[in-house]
C-alpha atoms as a PDB file:
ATOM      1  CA  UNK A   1     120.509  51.188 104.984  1.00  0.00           C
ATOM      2  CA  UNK A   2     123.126  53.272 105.729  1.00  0.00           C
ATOM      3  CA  UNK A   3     124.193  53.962 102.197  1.00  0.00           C
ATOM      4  CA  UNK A   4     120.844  55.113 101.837  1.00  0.00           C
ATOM      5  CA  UNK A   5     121.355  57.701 104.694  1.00  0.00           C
ATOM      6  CA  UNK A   6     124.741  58.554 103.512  1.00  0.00           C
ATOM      7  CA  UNK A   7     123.093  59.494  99.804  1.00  0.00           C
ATOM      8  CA  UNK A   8     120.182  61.751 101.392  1.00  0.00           C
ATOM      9  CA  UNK A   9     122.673  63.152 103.824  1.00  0.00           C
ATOM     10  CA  UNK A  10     124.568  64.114 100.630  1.00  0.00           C
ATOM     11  CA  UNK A  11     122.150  64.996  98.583  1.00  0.00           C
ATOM     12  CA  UNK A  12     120.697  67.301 101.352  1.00  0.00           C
ATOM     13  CA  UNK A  13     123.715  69.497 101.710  1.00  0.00           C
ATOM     14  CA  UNK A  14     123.732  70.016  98.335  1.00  0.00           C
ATOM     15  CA  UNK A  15     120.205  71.718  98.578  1.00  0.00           C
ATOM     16  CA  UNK A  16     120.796  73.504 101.546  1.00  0.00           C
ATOM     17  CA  UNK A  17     123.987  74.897  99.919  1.00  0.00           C
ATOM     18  CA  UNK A  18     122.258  75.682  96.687  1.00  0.00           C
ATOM     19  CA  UNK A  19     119.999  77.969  98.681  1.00  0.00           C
ATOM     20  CA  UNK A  20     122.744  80.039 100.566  1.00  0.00           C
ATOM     21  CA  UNK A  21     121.838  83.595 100.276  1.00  0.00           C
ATOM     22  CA  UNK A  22     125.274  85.610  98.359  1.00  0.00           C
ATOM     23  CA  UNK A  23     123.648  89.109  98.833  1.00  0.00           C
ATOM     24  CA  UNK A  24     120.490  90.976 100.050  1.00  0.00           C
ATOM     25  CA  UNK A  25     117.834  94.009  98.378  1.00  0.00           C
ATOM     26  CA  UNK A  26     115.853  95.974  99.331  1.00  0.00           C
ATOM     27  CA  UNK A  27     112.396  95.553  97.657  1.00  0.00           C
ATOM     28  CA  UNK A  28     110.805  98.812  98.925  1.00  0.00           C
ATOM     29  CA  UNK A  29     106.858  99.083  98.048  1.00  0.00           C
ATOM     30  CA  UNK A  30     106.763 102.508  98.621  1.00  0.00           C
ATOM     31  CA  UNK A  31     108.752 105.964  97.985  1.00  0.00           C
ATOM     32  CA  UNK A  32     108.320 107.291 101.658  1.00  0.00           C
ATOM     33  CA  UNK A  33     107.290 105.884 104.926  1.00  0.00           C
ATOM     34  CA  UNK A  34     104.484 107.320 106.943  1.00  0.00           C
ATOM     35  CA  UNK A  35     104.488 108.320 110.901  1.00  0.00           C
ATOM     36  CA  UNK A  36     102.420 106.764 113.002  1.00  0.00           C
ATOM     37  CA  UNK A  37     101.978 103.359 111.331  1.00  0.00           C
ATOM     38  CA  UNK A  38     103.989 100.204 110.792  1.00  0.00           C
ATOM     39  CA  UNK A  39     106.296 100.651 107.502  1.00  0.00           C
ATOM     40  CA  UNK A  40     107.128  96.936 106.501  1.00  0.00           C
ATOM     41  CA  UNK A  41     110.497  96.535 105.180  1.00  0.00           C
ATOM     42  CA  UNK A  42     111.051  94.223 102.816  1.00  0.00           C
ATOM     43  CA  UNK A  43     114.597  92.765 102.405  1.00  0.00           C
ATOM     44  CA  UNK A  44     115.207  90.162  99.376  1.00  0.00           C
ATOM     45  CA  UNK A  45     117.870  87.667  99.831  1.00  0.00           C
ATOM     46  CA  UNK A  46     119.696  86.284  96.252  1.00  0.00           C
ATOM     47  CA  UNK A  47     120.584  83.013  96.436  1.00  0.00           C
ATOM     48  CA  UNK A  48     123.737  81.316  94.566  1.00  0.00           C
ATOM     49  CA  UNK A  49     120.812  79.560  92.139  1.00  0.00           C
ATOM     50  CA  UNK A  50     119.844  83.031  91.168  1.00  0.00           C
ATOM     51  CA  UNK A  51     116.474  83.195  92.493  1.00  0.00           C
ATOM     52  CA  UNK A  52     115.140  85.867  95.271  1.00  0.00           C
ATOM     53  CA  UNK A  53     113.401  84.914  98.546  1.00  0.00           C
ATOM     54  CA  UNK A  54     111.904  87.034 100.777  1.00  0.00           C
ATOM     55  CA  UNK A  55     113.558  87.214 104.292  1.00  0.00           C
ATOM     56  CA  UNK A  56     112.090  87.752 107.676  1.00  0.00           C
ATOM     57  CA  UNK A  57     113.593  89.101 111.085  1.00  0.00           C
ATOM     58  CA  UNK A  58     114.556  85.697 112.524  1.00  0.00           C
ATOM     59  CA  UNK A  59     116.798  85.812 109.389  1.00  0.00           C
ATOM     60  CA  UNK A  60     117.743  89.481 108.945  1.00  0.00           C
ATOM     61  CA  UNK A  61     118.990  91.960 111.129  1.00  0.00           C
ATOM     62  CA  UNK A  62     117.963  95.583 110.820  1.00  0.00           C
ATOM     63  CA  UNK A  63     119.036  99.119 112.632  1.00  0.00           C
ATOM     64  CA  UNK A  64     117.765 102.109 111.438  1.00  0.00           C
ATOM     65  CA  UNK A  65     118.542 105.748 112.396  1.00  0.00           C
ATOM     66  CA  UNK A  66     115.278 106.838 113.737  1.00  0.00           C
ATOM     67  CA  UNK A  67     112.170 104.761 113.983  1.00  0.00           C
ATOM     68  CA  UNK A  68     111.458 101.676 116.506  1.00  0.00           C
ATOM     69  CA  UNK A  69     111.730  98.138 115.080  1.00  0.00           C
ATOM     70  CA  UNK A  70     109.292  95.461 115.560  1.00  0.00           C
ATOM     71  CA  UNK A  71     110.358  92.787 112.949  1.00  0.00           C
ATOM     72  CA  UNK A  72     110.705  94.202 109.810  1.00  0.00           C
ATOM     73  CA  UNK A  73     107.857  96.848 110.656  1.00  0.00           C
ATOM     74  CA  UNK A  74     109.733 100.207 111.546  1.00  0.00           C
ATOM     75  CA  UNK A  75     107.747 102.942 113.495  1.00  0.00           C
ATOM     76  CA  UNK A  76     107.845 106.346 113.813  1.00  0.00           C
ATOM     77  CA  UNK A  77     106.265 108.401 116.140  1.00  0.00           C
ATOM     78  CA  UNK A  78     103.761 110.884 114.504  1.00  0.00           C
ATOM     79  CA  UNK A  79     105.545 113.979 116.079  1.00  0.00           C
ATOM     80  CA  UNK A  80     108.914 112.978 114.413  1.00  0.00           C
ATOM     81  CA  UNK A  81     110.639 115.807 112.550  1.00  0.00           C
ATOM     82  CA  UNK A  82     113.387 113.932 110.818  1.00  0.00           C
ATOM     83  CA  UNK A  83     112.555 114.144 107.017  1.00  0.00           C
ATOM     84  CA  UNK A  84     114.766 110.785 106.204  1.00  0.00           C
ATOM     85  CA  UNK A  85     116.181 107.832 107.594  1.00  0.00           C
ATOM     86  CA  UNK A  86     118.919 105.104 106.943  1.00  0.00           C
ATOM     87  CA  UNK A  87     117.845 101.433 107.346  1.00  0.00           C
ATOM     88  CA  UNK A  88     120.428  99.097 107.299  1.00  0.00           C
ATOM     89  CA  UNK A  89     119.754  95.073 106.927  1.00  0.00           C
ATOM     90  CA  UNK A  90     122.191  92.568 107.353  1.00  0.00           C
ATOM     91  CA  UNK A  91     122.388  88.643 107.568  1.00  0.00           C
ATOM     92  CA  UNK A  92     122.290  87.468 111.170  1.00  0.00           C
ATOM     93  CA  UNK A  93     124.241  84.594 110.321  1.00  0.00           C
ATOM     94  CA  UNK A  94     126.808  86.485 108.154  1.00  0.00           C
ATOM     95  CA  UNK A  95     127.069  90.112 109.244  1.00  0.00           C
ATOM     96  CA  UNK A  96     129.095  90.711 106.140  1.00  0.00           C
ATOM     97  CA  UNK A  97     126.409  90.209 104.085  1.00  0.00           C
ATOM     98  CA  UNK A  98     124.304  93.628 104.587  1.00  0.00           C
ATOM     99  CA  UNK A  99     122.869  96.559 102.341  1.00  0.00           C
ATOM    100  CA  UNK A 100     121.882 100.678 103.453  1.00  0.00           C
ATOM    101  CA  UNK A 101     118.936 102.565 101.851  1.00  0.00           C
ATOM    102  CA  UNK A 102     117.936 106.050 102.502  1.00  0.00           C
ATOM    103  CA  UNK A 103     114.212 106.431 102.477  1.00  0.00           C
ATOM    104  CA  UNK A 104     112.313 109.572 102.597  1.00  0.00           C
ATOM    105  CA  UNK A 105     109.270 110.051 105.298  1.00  0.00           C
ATOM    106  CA  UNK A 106     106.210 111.089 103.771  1.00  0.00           C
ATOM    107  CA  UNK A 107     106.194 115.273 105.050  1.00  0.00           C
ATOM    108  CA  UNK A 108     102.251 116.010 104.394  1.00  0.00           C
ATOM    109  CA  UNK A 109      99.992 113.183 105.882  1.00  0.00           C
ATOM    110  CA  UNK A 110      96.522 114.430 104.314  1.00  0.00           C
ATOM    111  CA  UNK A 111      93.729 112.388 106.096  1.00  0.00           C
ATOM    112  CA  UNK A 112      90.414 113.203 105.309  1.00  0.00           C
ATOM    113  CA  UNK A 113      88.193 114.000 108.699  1.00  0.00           C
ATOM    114  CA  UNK A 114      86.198 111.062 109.724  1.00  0.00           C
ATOM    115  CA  UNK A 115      82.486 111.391 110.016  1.00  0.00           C
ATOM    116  CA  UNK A 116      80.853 111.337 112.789  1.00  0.00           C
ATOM    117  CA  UNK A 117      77.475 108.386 113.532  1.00  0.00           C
ATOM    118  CA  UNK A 118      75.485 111.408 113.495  1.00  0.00           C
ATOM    119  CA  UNK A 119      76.653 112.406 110.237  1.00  0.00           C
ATOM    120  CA  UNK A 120      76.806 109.308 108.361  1.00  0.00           C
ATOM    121  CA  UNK A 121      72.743 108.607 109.401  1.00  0.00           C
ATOM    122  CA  UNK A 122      72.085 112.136 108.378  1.00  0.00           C
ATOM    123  CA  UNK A 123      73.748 111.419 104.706  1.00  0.00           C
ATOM    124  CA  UNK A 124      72.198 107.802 104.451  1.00  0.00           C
ATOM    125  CA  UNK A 125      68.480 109.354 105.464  1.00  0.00           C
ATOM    126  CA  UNK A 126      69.063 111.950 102.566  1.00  0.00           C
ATOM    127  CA  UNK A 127      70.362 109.552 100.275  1.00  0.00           C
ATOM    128  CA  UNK A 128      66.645 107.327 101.113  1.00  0.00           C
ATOM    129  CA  UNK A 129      65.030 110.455 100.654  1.00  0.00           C
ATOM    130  CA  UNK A 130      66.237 111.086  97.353  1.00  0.00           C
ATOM    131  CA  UNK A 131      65.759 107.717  95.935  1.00  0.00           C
ATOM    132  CA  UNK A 132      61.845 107.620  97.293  1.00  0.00           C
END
């Protein structure tokens, strides 16, 4: 019985060290963030196998120069005038281990004017009309 625990023991720390992260990315899904809403961050770990693995904030760390953090969702106010901002990630359990991007905020936020009730029954009604 106890060889038995000794071999899965064994075998076990093999696996775990077969999936030690060696470096981090960033896998960006965008070109520029936007103000006002949450901007998720998405940091890529590369483990020794070769494979990537997506990593959340219990595992990475992040600091950014503007923006507040709420996992790996940065925020920015939408009256912020900086035009850029550094994000830096790192390993929380190897500091060492980090990567800095500069990412662009998005300058012209064009968002159409919603409609009002009043205007959307209006349109509908016409729409019925037209079809009748």
């Amino acid at each position: 019985m106890k060889s038995i625990l000794l071999i899965l023991f064994v075998l076990f720390s093999f696996v775990a060290r077969a999936q030690k992260i060696d470096s981090i990315y960033f896998n960006l899904y965008t070109d520029s963030l936007k103000k006002g809403v949450h901007n998720y961050i998405n940091v890529d770990g590369k483990t020794s196998t070769g494979s990537f693995q997506p990593l959340m904030a219990d595992e990475v760390g992040f600091s950014s120069t503007a923006g507040k953090w709420e996992g790996n969702s940065l925020i920015f106010d939408r009256d912020t005038k900086t035009d850029s901002v550094i994000v830096t990630a790192w390993l929380k359990d190897r500091p060492s281990v980090k990567k800095s991007v500069t990412i662009y905020l998005k300058k012209i936020e064009i968002e159409p004017p919603l409609k009002s009730e009043r205007e959307l029954l209006d349109e509908w009604q016409k729409k019925s009309r037209k079809r009748n």
